[in-house]
N, C-alpha and C. Protein backbone atom coordinates (compact mmCIF):
# COMPACT_ATOMS: atom_id res chain seq x y z
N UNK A 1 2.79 -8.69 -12.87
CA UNK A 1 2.82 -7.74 -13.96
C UNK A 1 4.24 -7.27 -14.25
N UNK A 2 5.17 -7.12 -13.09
CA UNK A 2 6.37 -6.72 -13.60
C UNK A 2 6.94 -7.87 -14.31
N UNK A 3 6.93 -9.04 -14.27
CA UNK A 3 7.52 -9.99 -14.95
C UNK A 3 7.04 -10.20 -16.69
N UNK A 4 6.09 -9.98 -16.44
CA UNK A 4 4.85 -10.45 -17.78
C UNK A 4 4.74 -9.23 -18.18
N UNK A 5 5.39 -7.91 -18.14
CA UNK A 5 5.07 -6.70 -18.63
C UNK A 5 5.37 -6.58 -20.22
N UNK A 6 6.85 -7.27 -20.84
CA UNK A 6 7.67 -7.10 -22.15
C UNK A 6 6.00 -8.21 -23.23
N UNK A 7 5.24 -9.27 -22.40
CA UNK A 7 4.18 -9.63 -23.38
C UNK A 7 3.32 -8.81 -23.01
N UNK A 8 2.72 -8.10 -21.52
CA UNK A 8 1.22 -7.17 -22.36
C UNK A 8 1.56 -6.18 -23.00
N UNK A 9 2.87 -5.70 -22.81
CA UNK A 9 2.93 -4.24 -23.78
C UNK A 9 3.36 -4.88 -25.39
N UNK A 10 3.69 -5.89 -25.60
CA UNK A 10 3.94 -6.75 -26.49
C UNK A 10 2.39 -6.34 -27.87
N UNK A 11 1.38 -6.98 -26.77
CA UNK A 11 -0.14 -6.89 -27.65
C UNK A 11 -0.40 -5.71 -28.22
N UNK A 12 -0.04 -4.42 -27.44
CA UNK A 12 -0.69 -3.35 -28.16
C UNK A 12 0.49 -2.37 -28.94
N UNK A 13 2.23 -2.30 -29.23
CA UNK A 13 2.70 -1.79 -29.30
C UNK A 13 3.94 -2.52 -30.11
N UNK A 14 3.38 -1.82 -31.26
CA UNK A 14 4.67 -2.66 -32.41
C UNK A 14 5.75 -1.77 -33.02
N UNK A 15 5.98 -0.42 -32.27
CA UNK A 15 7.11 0.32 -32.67
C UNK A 15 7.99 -0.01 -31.39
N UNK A 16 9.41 -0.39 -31.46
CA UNK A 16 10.52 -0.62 -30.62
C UNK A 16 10.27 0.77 -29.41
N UNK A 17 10.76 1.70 -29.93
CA UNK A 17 9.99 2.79 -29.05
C UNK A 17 9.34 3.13 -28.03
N UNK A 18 7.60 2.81 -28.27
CA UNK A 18 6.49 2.54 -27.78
C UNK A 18 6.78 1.21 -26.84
N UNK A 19 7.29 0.44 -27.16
CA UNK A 19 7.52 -0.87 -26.76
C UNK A 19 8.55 -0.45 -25.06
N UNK A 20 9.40 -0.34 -25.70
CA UNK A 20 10.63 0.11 -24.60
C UNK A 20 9.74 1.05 -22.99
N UNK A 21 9.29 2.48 -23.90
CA UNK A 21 8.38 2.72 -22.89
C UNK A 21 7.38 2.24 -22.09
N UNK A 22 6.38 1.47 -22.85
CA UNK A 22 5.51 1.20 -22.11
C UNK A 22 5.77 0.10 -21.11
N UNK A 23 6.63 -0.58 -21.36
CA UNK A 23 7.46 -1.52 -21.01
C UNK A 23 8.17 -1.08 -19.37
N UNK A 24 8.98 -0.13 -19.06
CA UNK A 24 9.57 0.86 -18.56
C UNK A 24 8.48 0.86 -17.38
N UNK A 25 7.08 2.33 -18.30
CA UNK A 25 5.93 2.32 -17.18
C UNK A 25 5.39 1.38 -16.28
N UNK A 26 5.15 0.43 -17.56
CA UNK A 26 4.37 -0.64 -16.30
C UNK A 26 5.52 -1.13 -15.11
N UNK A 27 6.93 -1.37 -15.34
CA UNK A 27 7.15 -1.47 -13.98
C UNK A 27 7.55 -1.14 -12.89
N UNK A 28 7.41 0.24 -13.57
CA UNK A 28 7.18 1.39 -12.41
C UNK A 28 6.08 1.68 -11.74
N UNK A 29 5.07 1.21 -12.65
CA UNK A 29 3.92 2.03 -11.64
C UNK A 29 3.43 0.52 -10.89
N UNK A 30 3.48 -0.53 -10.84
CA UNK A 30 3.52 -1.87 -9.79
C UNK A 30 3.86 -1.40 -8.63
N UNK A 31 4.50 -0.30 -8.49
CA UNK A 31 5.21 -0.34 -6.77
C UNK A 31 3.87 0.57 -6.49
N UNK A 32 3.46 1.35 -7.46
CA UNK A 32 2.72 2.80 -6.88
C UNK A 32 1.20 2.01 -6.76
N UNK A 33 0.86 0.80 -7.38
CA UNK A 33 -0.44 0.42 -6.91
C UNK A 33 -0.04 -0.47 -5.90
N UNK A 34 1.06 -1.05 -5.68
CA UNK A 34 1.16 -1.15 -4.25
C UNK A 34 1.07 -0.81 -2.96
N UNK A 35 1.61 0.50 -2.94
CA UNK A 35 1.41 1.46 -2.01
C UNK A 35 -0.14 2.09 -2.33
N UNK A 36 -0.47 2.72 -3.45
CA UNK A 36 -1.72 2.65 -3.20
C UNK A 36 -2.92 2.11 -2.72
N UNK A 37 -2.93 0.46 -2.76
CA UNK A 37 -3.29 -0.26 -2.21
C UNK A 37 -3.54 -0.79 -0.77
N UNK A 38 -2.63 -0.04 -0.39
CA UNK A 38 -2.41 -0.19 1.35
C UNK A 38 -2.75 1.40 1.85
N UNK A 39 -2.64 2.29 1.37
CA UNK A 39 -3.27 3.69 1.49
C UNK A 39 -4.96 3.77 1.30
N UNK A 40 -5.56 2.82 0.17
CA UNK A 40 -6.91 2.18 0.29
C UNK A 40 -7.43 1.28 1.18
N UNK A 41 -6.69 0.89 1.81
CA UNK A 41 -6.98 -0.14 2.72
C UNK A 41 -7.03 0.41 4.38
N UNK A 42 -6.31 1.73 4.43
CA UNK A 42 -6.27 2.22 5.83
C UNK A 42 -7.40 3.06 5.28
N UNK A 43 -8.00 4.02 4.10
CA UNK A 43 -8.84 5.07 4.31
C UNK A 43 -10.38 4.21 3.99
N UNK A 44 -9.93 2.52 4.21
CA UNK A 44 -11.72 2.05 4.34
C UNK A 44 -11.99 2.37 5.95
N UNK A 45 -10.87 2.45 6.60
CA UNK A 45 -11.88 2.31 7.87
C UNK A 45 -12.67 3.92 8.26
N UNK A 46 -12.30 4.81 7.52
CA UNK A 46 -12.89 6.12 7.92
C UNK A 46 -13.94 6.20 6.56
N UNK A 47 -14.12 5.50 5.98
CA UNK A 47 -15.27 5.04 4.39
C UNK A 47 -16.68 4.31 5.46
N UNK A 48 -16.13 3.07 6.04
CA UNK A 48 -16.85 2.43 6.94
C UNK A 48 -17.44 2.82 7.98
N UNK A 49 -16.66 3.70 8.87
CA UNK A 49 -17.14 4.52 9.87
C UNK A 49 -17.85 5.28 9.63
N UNK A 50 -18.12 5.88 8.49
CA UNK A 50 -19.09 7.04 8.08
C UNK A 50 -18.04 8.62 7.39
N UNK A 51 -17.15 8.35 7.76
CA UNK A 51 -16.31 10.03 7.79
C UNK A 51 -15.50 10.18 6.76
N UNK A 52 -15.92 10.18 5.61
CA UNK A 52 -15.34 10.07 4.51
C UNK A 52 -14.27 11.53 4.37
N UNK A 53 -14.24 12.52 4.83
CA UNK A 53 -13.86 13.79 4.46
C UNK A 53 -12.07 13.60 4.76
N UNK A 54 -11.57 13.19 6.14
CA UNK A 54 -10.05 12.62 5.60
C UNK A 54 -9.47 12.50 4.33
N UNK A 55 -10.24 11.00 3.75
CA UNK A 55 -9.20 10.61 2.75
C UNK A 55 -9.47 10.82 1.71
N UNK A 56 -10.59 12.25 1.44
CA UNK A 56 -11.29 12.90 0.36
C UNK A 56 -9.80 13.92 0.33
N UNK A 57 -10.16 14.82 1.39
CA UNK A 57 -8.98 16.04 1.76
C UNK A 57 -7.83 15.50 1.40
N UNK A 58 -7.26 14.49 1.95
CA UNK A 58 -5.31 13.83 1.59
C UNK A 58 -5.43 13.80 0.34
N UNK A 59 -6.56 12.90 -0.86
CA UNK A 59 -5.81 12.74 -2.04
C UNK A 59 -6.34 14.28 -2.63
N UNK A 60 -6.86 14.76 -1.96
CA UNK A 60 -6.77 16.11 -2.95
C UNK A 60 -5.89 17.28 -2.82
N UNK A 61 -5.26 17.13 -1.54
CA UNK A 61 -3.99 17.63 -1.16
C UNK A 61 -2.77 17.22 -1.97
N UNK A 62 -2.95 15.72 -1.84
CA UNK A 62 -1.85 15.11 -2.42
C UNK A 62 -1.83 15.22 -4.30
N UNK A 63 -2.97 15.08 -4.64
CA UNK A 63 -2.98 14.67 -6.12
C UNK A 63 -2.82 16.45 -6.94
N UNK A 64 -3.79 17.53 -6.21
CA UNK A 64 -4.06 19.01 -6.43
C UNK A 64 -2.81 19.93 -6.30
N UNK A 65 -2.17 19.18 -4.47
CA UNK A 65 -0.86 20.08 -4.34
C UNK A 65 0.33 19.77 -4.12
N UNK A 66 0.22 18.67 -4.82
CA UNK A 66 1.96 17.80 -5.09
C UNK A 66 2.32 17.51 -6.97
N UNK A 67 1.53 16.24 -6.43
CA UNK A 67 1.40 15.14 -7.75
C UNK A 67 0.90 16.39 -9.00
N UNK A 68 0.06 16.76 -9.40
CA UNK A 68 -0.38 17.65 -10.44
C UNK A 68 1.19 18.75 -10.66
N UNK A 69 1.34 19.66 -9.58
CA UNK A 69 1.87 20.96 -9.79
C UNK A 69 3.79 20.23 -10.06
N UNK A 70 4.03 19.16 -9.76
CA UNK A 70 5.07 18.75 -10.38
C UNK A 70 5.59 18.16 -11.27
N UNK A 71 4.31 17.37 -12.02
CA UNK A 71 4.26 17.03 -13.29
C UNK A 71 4.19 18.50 -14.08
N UNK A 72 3.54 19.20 -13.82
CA UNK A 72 3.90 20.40 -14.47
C UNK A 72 4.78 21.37 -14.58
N UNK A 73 5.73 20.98 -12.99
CA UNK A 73 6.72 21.90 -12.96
C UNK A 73 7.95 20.92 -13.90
N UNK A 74 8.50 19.73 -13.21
CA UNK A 74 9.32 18.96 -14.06
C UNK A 74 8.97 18.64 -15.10
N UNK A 75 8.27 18.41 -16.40
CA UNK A 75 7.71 17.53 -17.58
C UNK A 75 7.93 18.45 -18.45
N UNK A 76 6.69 19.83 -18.39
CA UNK A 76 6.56 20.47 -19.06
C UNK A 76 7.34 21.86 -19.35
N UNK A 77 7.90 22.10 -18.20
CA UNK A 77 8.13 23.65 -17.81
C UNK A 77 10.33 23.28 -17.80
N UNK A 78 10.06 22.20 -17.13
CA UNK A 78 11.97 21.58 -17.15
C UNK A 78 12.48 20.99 -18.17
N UNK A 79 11.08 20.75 -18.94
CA UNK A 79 11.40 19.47 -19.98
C UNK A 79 12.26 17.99 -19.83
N UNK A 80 11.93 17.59 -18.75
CA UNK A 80 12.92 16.70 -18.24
C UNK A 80 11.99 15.21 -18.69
N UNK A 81 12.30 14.05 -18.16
CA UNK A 81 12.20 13.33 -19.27
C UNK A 81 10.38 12.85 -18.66
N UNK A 82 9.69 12.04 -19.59
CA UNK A 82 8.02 12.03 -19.22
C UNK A 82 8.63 11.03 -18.36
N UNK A 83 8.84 9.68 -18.14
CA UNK A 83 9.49 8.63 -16.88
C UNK A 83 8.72 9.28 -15.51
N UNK A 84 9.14 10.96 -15.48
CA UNK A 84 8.82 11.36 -14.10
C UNK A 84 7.70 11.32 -13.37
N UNK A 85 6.76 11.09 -14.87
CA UNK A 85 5.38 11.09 -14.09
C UNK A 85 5.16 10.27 -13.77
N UNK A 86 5.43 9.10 -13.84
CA UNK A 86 5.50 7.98 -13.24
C UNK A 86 6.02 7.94 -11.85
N UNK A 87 7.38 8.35 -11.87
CA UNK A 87 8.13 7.99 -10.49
C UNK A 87 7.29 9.07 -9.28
N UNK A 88 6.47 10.77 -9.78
CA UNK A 88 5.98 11.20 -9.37
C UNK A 88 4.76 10.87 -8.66
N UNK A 89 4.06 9.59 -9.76
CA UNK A 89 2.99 8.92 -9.35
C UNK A 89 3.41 7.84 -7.97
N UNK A 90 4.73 7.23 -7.71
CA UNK A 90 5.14 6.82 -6.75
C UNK A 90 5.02 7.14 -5.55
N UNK A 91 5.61 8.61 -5.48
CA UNK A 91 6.00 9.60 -4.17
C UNK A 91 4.96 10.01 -3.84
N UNK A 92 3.68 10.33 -5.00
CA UNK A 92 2.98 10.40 -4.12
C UNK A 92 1.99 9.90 -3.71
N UNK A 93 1.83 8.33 -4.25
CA UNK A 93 1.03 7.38 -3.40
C UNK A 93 1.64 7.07 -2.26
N UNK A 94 3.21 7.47 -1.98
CA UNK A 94 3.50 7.25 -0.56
C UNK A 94 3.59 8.17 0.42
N UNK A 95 3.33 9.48 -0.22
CA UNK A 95 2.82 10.58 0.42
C UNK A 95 1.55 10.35 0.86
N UNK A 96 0.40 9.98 0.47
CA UNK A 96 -0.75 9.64 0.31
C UNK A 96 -0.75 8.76 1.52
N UNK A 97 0.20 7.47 1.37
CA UNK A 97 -0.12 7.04 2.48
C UNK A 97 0.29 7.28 3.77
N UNK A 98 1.30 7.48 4.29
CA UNK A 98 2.07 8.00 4.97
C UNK A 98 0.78 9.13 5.63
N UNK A 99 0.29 9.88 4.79
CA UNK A 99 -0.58 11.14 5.81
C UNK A 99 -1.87 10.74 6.04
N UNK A 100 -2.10 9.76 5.17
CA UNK A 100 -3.65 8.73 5.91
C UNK A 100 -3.40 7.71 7.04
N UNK A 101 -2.38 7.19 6.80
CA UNK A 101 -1.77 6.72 7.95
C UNK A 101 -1.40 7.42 9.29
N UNK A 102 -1.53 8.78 9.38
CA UNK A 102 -0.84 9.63 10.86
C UNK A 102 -2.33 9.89 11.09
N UNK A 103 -3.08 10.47 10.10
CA UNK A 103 -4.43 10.62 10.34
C UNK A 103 -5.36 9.59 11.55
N UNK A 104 -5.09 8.29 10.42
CA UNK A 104 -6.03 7.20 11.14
C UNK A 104 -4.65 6.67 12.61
N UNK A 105 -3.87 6.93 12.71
CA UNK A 105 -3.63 6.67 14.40
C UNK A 105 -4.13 7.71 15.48
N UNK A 106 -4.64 9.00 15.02
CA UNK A 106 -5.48 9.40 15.79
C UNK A 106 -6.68 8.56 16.46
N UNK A 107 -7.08 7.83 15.61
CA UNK A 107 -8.29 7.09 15.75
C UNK A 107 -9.89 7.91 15.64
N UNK A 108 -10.01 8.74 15.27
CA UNK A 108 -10.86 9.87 15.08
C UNK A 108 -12.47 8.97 14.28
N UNK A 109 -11.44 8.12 13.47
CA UNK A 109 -12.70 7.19 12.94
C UNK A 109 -13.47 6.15 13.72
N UNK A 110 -12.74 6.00 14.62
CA UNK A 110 -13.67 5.04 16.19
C UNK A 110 -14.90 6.06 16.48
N UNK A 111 -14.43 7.24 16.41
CA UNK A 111 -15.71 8.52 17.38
C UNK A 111 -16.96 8.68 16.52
N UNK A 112 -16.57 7.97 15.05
CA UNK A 112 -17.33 9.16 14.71
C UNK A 112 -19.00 8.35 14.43
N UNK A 113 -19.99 8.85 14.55
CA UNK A 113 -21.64 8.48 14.92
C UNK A 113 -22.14 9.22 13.87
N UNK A 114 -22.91 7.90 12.96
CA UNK A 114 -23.82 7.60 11.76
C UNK A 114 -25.00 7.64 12.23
């Protein structure tokens, strides 16, 4: 997708503008479903085990008391440029993972009985 990004944003976006941006987003946010991806992949084993409440709690920590309150503090309130929500969307899929990750080396999801 980062390579092939200048043709899909190509299909839907015929102002130079629109183009440039969307262009921009998509290959920024490739890293953040990356990391998301591997942050989904450690919170199957507490999905599987039965104990879903972990990686319910992290992204709502993460998405409620990071990701949200700084798109609102930088975007709207700084006026600084929209880009951020993007790079915001980065930090904190690696926030995200990073604290599902300390979580599951407890191993807490081995204990837990369905």
């Amino acid at each position: 997708m980062f390579i092939l990004a200048p043709t899909i944003v190509g299909y839907f976006a015929k102002e130079q503008r629109v183009f440039d941006l969307g262009v921009a987003i998509m290959r920024i946010y490739v890293f953040a479903m990356l990391i998301s991806s591997a942050g989904s992949l450690i919170s199957s084993s507490y999905w599987f085990s039965g104990d879903t409440k972990p990686p319910m709690a992290i992204n709502l920590l993460v998405m409620w008391g990071f990701q949200i309150p700084m798109v609102f503090i930088l975007v709207y309130w700084l006026k600084l440029t929209t880009l951020l929500i993007w790079y915001i969307g980065i930090l904190a899929a690696i926030i995200n993972l990073l604290l599902i990750w300390l979580i599951f080396r407890t191993e807490r999801w081995k204990r837990v009985k369905v």
